[in-house]
Structures are given as C-alpha cells and as structure tokens.
C-alpha atoms as a PDB file:
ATOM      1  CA  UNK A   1       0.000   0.000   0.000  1.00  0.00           C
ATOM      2  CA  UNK A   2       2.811   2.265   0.992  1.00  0.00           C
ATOM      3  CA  UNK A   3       4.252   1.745  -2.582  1.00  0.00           C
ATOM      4  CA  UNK A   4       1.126   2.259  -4.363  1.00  0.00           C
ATOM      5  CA  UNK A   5       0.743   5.315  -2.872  1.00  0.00           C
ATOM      6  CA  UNK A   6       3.936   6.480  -3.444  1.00  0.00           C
ATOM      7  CA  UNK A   7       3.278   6.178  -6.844  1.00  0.00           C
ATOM      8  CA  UNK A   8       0.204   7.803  -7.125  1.00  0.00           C
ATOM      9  CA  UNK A   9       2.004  10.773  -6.125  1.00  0.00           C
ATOM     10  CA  UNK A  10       4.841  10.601  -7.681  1.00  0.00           C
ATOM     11  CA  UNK A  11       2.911  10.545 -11.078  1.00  0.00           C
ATOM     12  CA  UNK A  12       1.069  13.757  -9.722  1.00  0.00           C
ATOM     13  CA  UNK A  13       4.705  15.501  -9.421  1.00  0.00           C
ATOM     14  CA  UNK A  14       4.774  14.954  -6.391  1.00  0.00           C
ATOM     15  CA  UNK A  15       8.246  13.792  -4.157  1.00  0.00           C
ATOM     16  CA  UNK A  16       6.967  11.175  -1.864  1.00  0.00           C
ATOM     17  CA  UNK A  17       9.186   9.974   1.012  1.00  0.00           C
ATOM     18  CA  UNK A  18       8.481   7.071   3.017  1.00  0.00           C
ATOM     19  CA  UNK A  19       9.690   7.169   6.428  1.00  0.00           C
ATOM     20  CA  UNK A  20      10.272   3.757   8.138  1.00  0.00           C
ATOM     21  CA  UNK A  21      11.153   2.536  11.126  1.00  0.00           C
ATOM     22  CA  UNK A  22      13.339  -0.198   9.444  1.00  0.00           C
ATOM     23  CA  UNK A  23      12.379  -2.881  12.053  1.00  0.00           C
ATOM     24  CA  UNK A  24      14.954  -5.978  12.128  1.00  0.00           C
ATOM     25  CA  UNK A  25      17.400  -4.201  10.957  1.00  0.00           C
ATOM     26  CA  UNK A  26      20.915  -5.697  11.518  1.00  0.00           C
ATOM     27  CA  UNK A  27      22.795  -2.652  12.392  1.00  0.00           C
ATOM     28  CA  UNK A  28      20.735   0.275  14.005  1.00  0.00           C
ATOM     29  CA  UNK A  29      22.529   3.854  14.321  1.00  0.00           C
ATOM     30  CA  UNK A  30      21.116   6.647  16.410  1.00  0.00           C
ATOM     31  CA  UNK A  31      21.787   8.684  12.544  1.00  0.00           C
ATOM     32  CA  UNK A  32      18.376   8.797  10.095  1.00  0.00           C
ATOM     33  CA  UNK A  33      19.841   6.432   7.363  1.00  0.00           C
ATOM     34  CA  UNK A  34      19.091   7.451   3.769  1.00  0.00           C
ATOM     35  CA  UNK A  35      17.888   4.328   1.935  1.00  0.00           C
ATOM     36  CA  UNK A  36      17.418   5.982  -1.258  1.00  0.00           C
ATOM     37  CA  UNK A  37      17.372   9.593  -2.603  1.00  0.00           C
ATOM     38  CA  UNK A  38      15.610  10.491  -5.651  1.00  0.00           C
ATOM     39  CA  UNK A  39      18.483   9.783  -7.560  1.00  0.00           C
ATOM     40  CA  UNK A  40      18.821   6.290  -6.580  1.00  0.00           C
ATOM     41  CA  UNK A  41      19.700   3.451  -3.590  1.00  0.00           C
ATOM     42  CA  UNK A  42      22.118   4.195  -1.172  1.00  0.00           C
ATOM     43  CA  UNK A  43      21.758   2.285   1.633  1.00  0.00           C
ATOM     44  CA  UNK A  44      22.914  -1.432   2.491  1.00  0.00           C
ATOM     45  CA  UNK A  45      20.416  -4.407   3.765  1.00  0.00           C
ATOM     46  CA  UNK A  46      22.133  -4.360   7.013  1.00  0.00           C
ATOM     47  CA  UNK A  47      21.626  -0.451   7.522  1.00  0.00           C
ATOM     48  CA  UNK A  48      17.821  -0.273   6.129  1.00  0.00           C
ATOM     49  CA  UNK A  49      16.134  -3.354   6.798  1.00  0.00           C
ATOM     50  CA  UNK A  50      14.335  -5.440   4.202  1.00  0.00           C
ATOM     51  CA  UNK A  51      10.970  -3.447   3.449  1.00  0.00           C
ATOM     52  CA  UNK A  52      12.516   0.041   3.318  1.00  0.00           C
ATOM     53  CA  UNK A  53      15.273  -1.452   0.843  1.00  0.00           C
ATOM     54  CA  UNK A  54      12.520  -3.316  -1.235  1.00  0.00           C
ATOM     55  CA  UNK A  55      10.919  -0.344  -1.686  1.00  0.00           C
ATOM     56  CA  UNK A  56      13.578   1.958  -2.540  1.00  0.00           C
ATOM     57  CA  UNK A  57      14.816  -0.423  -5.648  1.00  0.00           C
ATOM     58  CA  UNK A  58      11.059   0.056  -6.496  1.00  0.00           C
ATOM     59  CA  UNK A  59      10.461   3.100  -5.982  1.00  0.00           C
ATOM     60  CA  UNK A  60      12.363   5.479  -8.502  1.00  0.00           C
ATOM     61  CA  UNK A  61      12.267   9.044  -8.252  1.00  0.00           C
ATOM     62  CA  UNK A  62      10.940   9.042  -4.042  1.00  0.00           C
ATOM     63  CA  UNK A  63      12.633   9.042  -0.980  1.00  0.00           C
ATOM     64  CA  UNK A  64      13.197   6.330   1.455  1.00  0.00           C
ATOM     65  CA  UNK A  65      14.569   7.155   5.197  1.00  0.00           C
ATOM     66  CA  UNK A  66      15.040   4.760   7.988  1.00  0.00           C
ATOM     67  CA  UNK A  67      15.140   5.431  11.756  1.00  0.00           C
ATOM     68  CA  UNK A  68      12.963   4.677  15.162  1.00  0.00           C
ATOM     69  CA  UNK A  69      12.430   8.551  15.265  1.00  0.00           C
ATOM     70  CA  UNK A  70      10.751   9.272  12.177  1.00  0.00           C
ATOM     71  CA  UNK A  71      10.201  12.786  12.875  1.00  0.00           C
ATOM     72  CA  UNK A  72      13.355  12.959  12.870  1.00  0.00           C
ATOM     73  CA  UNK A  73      13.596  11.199   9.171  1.00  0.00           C
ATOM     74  CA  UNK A  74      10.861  13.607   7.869  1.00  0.00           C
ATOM     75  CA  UNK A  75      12.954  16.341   8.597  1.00  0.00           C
ATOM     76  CA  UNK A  76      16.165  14.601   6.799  1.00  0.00           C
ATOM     77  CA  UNK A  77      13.806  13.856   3.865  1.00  0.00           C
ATOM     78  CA  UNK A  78      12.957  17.379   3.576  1.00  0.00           C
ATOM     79  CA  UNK A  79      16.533  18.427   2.968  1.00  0.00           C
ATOM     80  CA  UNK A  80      16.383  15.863   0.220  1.00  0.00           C
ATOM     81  CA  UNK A  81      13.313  17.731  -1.189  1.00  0.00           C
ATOM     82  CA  UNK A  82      10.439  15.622   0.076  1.00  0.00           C
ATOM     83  CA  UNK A  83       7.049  16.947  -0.159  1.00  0.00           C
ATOM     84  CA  UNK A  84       4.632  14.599   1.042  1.00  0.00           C
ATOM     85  CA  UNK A  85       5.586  11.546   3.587  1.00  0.00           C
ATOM     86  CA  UNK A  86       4.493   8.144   3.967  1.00  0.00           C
ATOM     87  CA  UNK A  87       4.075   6.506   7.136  1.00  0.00           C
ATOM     88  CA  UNK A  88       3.728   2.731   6.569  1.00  0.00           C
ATOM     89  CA  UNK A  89       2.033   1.037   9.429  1.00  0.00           C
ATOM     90  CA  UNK A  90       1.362   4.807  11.073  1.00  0.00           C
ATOM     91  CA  UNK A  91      -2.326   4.720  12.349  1.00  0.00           C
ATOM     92  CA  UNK A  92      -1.099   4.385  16.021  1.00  0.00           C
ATOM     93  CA  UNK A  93       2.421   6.442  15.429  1.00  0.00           C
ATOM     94  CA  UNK A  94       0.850   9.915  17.263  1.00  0.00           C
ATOM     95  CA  UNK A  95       4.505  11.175  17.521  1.00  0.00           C
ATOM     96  CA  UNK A  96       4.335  12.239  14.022  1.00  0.00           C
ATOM     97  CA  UNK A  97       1.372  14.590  13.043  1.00  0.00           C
ATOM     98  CA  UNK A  98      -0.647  13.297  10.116  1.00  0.00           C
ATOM     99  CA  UNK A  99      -2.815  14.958   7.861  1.00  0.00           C
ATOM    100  CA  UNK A 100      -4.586  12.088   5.860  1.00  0.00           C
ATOM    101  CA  UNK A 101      -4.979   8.401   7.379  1.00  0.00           C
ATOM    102  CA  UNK A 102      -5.735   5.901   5.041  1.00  0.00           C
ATOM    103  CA  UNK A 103      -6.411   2.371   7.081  1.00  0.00           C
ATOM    104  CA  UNK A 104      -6.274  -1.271   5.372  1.00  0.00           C
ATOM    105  CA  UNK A 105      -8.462  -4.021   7.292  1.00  0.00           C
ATOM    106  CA  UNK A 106      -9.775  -7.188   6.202  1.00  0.00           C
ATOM    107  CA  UNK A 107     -13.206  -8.698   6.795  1.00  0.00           C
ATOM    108  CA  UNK A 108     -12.226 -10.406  10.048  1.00  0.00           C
ATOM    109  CA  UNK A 109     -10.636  -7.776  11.502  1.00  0.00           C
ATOM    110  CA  UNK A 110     -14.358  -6.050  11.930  1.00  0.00           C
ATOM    111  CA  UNK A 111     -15.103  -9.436  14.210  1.00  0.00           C
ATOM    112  CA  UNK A 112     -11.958  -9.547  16.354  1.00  0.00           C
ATOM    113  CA  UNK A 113     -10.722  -7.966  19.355  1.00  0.00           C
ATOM    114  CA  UNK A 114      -8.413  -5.896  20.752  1.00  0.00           C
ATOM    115  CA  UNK A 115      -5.091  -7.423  22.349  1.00  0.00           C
ATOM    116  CA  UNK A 116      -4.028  -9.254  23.887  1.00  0.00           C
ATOM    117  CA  UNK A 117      -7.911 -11.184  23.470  1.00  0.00           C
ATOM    118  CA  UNK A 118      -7.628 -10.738  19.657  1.00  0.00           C
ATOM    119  CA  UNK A 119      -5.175  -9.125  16.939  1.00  0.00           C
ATOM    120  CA  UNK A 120      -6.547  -5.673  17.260  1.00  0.00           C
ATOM    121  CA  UNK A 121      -4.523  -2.719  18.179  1.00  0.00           C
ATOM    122  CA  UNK A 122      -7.534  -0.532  18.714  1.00  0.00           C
ATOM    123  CA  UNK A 123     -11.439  -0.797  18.639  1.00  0.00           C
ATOM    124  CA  UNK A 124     -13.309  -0.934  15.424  1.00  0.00           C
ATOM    125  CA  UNK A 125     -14.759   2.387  16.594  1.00  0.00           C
ATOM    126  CA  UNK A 126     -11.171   3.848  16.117  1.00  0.00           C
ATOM    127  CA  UNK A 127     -11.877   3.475  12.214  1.00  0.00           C
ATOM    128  CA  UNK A 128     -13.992   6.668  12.771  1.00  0.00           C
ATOM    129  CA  UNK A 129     -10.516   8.521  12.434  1.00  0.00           C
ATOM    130  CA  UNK A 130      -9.766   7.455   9.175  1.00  0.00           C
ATOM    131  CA  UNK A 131      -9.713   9.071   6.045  1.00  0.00           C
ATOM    132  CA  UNK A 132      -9.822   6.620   3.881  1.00  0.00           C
ATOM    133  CA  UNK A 133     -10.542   2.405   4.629  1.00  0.00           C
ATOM    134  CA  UNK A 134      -8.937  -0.076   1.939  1.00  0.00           C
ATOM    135  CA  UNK A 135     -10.863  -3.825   2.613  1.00  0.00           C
ATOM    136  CA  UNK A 136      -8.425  -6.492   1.716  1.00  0.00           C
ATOM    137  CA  UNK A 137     -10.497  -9.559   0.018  1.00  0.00           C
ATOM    138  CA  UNK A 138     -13.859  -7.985   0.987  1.00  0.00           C
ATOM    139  CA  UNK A 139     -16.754  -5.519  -0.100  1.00  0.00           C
ATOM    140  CA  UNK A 140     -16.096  -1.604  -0.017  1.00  0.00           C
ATOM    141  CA  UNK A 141     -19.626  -1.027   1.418  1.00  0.00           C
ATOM    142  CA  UNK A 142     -19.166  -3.409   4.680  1.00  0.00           C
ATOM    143  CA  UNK A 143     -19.929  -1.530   8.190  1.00  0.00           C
ATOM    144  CA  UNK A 144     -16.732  -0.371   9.611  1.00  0.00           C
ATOM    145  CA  UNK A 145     -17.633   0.936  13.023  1.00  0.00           C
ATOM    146  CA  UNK A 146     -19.513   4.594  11.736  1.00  0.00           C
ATOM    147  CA  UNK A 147     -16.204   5.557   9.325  1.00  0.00           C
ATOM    148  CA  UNK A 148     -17.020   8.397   7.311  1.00  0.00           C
ATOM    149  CA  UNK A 149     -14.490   8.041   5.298  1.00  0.00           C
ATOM    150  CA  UNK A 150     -13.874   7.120   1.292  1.00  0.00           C
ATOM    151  CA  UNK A 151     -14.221   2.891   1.785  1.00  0.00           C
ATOM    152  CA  UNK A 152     -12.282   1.114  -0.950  1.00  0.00           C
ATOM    153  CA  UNK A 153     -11.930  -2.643  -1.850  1.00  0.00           C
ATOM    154  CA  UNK A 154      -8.557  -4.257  -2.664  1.00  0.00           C
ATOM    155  CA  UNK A 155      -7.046  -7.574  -3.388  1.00  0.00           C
ATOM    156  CA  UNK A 156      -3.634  -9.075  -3.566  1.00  0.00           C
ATOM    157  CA  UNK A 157      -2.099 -10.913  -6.215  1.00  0.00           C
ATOM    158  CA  UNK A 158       0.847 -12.839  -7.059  1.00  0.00           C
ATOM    159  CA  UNK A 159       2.270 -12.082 -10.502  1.00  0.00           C
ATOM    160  CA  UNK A 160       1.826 -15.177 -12.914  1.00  0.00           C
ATOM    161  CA  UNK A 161       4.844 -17.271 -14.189  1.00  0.00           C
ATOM    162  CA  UNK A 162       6.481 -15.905 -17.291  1.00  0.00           C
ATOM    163  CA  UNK A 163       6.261 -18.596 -20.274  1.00  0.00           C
ATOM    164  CA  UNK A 164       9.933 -19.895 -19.539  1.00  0.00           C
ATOM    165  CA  UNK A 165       9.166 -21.102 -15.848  1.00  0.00           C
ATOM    166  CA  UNK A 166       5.582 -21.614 -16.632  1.00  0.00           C
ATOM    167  CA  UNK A 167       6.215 -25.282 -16.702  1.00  0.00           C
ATOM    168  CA  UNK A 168       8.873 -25.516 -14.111  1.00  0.00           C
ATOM    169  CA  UNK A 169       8.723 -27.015 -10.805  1.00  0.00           C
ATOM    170  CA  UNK A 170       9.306 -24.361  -7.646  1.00  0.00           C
ATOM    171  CA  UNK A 171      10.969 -24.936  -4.153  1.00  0.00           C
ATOM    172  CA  UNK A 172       9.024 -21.530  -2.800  1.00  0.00           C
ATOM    173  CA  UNK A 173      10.305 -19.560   0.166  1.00  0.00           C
ATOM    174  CA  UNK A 174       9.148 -17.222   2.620  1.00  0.00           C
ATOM    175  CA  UNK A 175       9.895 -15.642   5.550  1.00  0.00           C
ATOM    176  CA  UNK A 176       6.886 -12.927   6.311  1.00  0.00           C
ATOM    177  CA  UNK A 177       4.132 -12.982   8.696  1.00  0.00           C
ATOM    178  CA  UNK A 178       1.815 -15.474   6.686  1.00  0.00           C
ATOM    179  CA  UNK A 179       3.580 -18.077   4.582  1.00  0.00           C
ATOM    180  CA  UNK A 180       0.565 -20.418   4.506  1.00  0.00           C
ATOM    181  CA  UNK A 181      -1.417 -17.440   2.661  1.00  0.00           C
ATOM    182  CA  UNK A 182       1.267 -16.178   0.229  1.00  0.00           C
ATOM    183  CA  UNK A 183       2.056 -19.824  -1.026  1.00  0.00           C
ATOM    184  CA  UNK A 184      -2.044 -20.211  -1.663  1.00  0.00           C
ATOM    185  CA  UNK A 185      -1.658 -17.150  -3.629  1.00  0.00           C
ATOM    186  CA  UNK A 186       1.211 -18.567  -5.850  1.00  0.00           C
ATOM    187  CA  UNK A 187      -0.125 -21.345  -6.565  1.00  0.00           C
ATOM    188  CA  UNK A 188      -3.499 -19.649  -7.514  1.00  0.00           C
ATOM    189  CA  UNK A 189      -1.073 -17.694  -9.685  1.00  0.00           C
ATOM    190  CA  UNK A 190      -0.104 -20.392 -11.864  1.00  0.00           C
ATOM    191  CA  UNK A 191       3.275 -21.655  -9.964  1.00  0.00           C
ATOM    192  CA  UNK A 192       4.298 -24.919 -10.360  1.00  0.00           C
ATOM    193  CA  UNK A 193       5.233 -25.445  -6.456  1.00  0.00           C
ATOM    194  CA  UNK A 194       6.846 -28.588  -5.990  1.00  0.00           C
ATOM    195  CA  UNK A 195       7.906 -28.120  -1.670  1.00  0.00           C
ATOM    196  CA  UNK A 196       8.216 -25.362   0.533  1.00  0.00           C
ATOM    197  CA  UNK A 197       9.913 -23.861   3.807  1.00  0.00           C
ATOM    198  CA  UNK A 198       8.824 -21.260   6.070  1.00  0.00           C
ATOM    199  CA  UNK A 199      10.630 -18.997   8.043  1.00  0.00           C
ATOM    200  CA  UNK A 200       9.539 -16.456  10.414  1.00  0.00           C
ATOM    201  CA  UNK A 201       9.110 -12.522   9.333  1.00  0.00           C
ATOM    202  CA  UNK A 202      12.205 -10.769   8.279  1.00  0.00           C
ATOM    203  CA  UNK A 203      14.401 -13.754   9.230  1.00  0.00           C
ATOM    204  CA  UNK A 204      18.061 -13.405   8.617  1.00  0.00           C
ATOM    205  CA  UNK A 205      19.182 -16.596   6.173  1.00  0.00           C
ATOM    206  CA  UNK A 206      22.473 -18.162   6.720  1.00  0.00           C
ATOM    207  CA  UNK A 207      24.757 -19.631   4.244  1.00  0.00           C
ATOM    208  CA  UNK A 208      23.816 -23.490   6.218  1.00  0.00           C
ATOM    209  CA  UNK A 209      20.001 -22.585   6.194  1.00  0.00           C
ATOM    210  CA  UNK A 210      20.433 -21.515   1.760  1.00  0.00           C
ATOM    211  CA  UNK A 211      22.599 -24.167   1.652  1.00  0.00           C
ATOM    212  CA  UNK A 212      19.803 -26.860   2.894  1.00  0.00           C
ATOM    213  CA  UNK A 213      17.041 -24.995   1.048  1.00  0.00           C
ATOM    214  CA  UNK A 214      19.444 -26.399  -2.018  1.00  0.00           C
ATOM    215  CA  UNK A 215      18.844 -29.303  -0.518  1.00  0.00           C
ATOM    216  CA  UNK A 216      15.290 -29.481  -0.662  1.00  0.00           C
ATOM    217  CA  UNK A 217      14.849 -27.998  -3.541  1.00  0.00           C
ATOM    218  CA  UNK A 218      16.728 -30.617  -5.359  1.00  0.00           C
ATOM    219  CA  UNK A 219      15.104 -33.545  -3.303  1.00  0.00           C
ATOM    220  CA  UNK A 220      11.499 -32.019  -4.981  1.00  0.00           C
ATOM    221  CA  UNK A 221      12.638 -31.867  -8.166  1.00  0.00           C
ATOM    222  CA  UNK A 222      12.385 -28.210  -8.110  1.00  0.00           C
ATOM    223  CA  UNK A 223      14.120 -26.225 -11.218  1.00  0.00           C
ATOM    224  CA  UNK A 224      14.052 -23.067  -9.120  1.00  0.00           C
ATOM    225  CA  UNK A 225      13.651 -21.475  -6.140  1.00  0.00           C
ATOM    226  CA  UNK A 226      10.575 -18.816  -5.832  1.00  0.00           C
ATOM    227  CA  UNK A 227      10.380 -15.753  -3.438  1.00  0.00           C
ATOM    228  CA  UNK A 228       8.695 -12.543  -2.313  1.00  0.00           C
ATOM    229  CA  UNK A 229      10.521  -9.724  -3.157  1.00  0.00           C
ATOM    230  CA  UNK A 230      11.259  -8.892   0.720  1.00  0.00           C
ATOM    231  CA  UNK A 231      12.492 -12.400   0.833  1.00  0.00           C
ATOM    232  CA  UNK A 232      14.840 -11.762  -1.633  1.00  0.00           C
ATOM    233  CA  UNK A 233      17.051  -9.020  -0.910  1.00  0.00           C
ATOM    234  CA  UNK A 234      17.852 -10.995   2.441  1.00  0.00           C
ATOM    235  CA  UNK A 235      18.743 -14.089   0.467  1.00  0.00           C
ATOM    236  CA  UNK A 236      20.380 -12.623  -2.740  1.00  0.00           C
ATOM    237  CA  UNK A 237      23.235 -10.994   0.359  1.00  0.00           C
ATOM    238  CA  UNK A 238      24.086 -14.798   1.035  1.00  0.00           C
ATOM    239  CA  UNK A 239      23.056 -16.899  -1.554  1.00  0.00           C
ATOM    240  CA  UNK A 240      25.904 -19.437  -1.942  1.00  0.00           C
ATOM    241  CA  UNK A 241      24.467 -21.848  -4.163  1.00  0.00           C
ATOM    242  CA  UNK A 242      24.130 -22.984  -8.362  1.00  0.00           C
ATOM    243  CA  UNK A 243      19.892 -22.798  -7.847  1.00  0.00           C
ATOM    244  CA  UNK A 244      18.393 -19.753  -9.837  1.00  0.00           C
ATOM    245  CA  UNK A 245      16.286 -17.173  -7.396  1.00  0.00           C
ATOM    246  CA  UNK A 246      13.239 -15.779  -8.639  1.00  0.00           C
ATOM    247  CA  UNK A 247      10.465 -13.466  -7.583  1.00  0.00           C
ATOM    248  CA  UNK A 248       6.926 -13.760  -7.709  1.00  0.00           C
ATOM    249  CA  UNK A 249       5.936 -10.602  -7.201  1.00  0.00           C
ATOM    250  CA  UNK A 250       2.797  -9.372  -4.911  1.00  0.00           C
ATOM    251  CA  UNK A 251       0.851  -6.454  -5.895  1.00  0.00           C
ATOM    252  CA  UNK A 252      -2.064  -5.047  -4.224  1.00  0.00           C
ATOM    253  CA  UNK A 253      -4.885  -4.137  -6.779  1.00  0.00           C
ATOM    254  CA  UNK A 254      -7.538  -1.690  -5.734  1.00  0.00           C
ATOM    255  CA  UNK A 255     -11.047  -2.030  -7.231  1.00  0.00           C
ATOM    256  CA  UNK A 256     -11.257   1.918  -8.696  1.00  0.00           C
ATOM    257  CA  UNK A 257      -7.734   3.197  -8.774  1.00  0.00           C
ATOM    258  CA  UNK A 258      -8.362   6.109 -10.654  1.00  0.00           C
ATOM    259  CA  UNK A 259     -11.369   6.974  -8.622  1.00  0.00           C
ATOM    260  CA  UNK A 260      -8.469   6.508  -5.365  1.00  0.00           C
ATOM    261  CA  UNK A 261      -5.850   8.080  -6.825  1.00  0.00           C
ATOM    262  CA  UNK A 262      -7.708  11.371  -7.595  1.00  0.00           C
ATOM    263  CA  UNK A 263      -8.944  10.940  -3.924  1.00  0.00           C
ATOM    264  CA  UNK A 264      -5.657  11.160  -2.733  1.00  0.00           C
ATOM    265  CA  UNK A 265      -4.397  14.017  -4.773  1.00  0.00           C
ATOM    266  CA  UNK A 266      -7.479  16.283  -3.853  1.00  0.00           C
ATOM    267  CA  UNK A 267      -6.895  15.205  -0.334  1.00  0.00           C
ATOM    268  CA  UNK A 268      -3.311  16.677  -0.532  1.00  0.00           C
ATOM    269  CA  UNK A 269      -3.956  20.012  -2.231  1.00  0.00           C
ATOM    270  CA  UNK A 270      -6.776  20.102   0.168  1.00  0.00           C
ATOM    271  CA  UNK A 271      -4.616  20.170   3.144  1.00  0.00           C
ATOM    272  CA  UNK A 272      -1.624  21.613   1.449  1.00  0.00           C
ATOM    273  CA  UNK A 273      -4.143  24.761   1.190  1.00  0.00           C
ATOM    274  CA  UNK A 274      -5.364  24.408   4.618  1.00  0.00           C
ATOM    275  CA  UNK A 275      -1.546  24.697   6.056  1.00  0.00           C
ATOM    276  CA  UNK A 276      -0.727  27.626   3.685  1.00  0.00           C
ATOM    277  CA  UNK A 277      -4.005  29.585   5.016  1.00  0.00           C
ATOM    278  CA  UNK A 278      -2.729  28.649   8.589  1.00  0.00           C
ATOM    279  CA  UNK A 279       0.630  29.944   7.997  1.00  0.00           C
ATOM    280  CA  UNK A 280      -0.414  33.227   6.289  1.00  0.00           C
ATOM    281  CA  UNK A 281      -2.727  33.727   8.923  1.00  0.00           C
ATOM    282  CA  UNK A 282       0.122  33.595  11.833  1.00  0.00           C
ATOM    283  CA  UNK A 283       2.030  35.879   9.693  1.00  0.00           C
ATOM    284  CA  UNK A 284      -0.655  38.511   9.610  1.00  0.00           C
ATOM    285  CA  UNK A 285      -1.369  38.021  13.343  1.00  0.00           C
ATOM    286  CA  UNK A 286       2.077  38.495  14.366  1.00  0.00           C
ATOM    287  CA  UNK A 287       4.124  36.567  16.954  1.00  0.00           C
ATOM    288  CA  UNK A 288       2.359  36.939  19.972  1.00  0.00           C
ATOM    289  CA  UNK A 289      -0.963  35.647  18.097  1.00  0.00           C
ATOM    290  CA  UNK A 290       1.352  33.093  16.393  1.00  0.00           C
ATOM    291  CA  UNK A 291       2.875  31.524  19.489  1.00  0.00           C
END
C-alpha cells in the first residue's frame, strides 16, 4: 500500500518519502539512514532493513529514510526535497502529526478484538478517524464501526509465471508474517510449487540454512527457487548456491484506482491549502498571536 501510494504521487509531481522505522534491521545507528534519494539506492540491507530497501529499488524518483524517530527522518527527507511523507504502518504512530490516514483491514478484523484477546490494536470504533478504509479480500460497502471516510476494496495478487518457468517445478520460500497465505496465492497464480519452507518474518538466512534450502529444492525436483521480493534481498546478500532465485511478485490491486488516486491528490492540495491559510494567517497576526 505504501508503494502504491507512493506512486500515485509521484505521477502527480509529487516527491513522496516514506519514512520507516526499518524494524529488524541488523545494524541500528542513532543517525536517520538514507535508503534511497531520488536519484537512486544508497543504503545497504544491514543499515535499512528489508521493506525500506525493497521499496527503494522500487520506488524510482521518491525518498526512502530509515530510523525509530521518524520525525526525525521527515525532517532529513525534507533536505532531500520531500514533499509529502508516507508513514507505513502509522495509524497508532501519534509522535508524528498526520494529515490524511488511510487504514487497510480485512473482513475479520471487523469481528476480532483488541489485544491481547484478539489481533486488534484498537477498537473498530477507532476506524472513525480514518480518512480513507482499503478492505483487503472484501466488499467496499461493509460496516466499519460509523467511518465516514472514502471505503475502498482491494485484493492481492501474485504475478503469474512468465512462459519460460511456466512449466517448471518451484521450491518456494518465505519468511513474512503469513507463509501459509502467500504460497495459496502462488499457486493460484499459476506456480508450479513442488515443496516449501517457512521462516519467520524478516528472518536473517544463513549460508547453512540456503545451503539446505538447495537441498530441498533438489530432493522435490524443483528447477528453481521462488520468493517474495522482501524475501529476496535478504537471500540474494548470502546466496551461496548454483539454484536460480526468482520473484513472484505481490501487488495489491484496488477495485477503482483512478477513482483513489484522484482521492488522494485532492486530499493533498486540500490540506496543502489548509496549512498555507494557517501559515499566512500567523504571519498577519504576528508573533504573539502566532505563538
């Protein structure tokens, strides 16, 4: 979601910059680490973490900046000429002022509960702060605790194989928060998934663990071994053995993306407008009025 919009914006001219926390990262500094600049990708895996890197070799043209204060990385992406931030996984991050919350659920999230009795952060009521709600895998028009905001339905999907591995056998591996449900997807795709290993979310592979994924692979007749993306700019920085890599890529498709995107955009001149009126009212006020 974070990528999508990211590009939404940056095909409105705008220079998005997502600010991350860069969870399970290998080597934390107290510094804001630029992941990528709008030129291109400057940080490592070990400085930026899997997701923010993913992103920035996705993302051309934006802004990616890791660190556990992320006002602190708005401010850094400003001096790299940022002018709208991303927040990925934000709803509850109050440090950081936002000005449009858009909120992804999924059908069973209106039926849980809030931890530690169910998965829940906050109520359902909480919804009633967002701006926008994105249903993964469900209707747009479901009740979503008295939200008055836009309601849009989404779904994921897996890229297909390309002809040339179309008939090949694949050793798939993941290491994100549901395995189970992204190797249902591929094989929905169209993969030809001969075995499988799971590993836990943003796990750190090892030249042994690659090494018996080989293994595997071979003992399943696989021709290939098949990724996520995230996956694989942890294992391309070990991967020790003759067994191609490949991706199968997961996009998240919205049901009316034009009608979203110009949703978004509004939303930003909107409040870009708003601030500007704020501003030029302080100014006329004066200091004291200001303050």
């Amino acid at each position: 979601m974070a990528a999508l919009v990211a590009r939404a914006l940056l095909a409105a001219g705008e220079r998005p910059a997502i600010l991350s926390r860069g969870y399970a990262r290998a080597r934390v500094t107290d510094a804001p680490v630029v992941v990528r600049d709008a030129p291109g990708v400057r940080g490592s895996l070990a400085e930026s973490g899997d997701e923010p890197l993913m992103l920035a070799e996705q993302l051309d043209g934006a802004i990616v900046v890791v660190s556990a204060d992320r006002a602190r990385a708005g401010v850094v992406a400003e001096q790299l000429g940022a002018t709208v931030h991303i927040l990925d996984d934000g709803f509850q991050h109050l440090r950081v002022a936002r000005d449009i919350d858009i909120v992804m659920i999924e059908p069973r999230d209106l039926r849980d509960r809030v931890m530690p009795a169910g998965r829940l952060r906050e109520p359902v009521e909480a919804l009633a702060h967002a701006d926008a709600i994105v249903t993964i895998g469900g209707a747009a028009d479901a009740d979503r605790g008295n939200s008055t905001g836009k309601n849009f339905a989404a779904e994921r999907r897996v890229s297909p194989p390309p002809a040339d591995l179309a008939g090949a056998r694949a050793f798939l591996v993941s290491g994100i928060a549901d395995n189970e449900q992204f190797a249902a997807a591929v094989r929905a795709a169209g993969w030809h998934v001969a075995g499988a290993s799971g590993f836990g979310d943003h796990h750190h592979y090892t030249t042994d663990e690659i090494e018996s994924i080989a293994r595997q692979a071979d003992a399943a007749g696989a021709a290939f071994v098949l990724t996520t993306a995230k996956d694989a700019v942890r294992l391309r920085e070990s991967w020790c053995v003759d067994l191609a890599l490949h991706v199968a890529e997961l996009e998240l498709v919205l049901d009316q993306p034009e009608e979203f995107a110009s949703w978004l955009i509004a939303r930003v001149a909107d409040v870009r407008a708003t601030h500007a009126a704020t501003r030029l009212y302080a100014l006329r006020a004066g200091p004291r009025h200001a303050s």
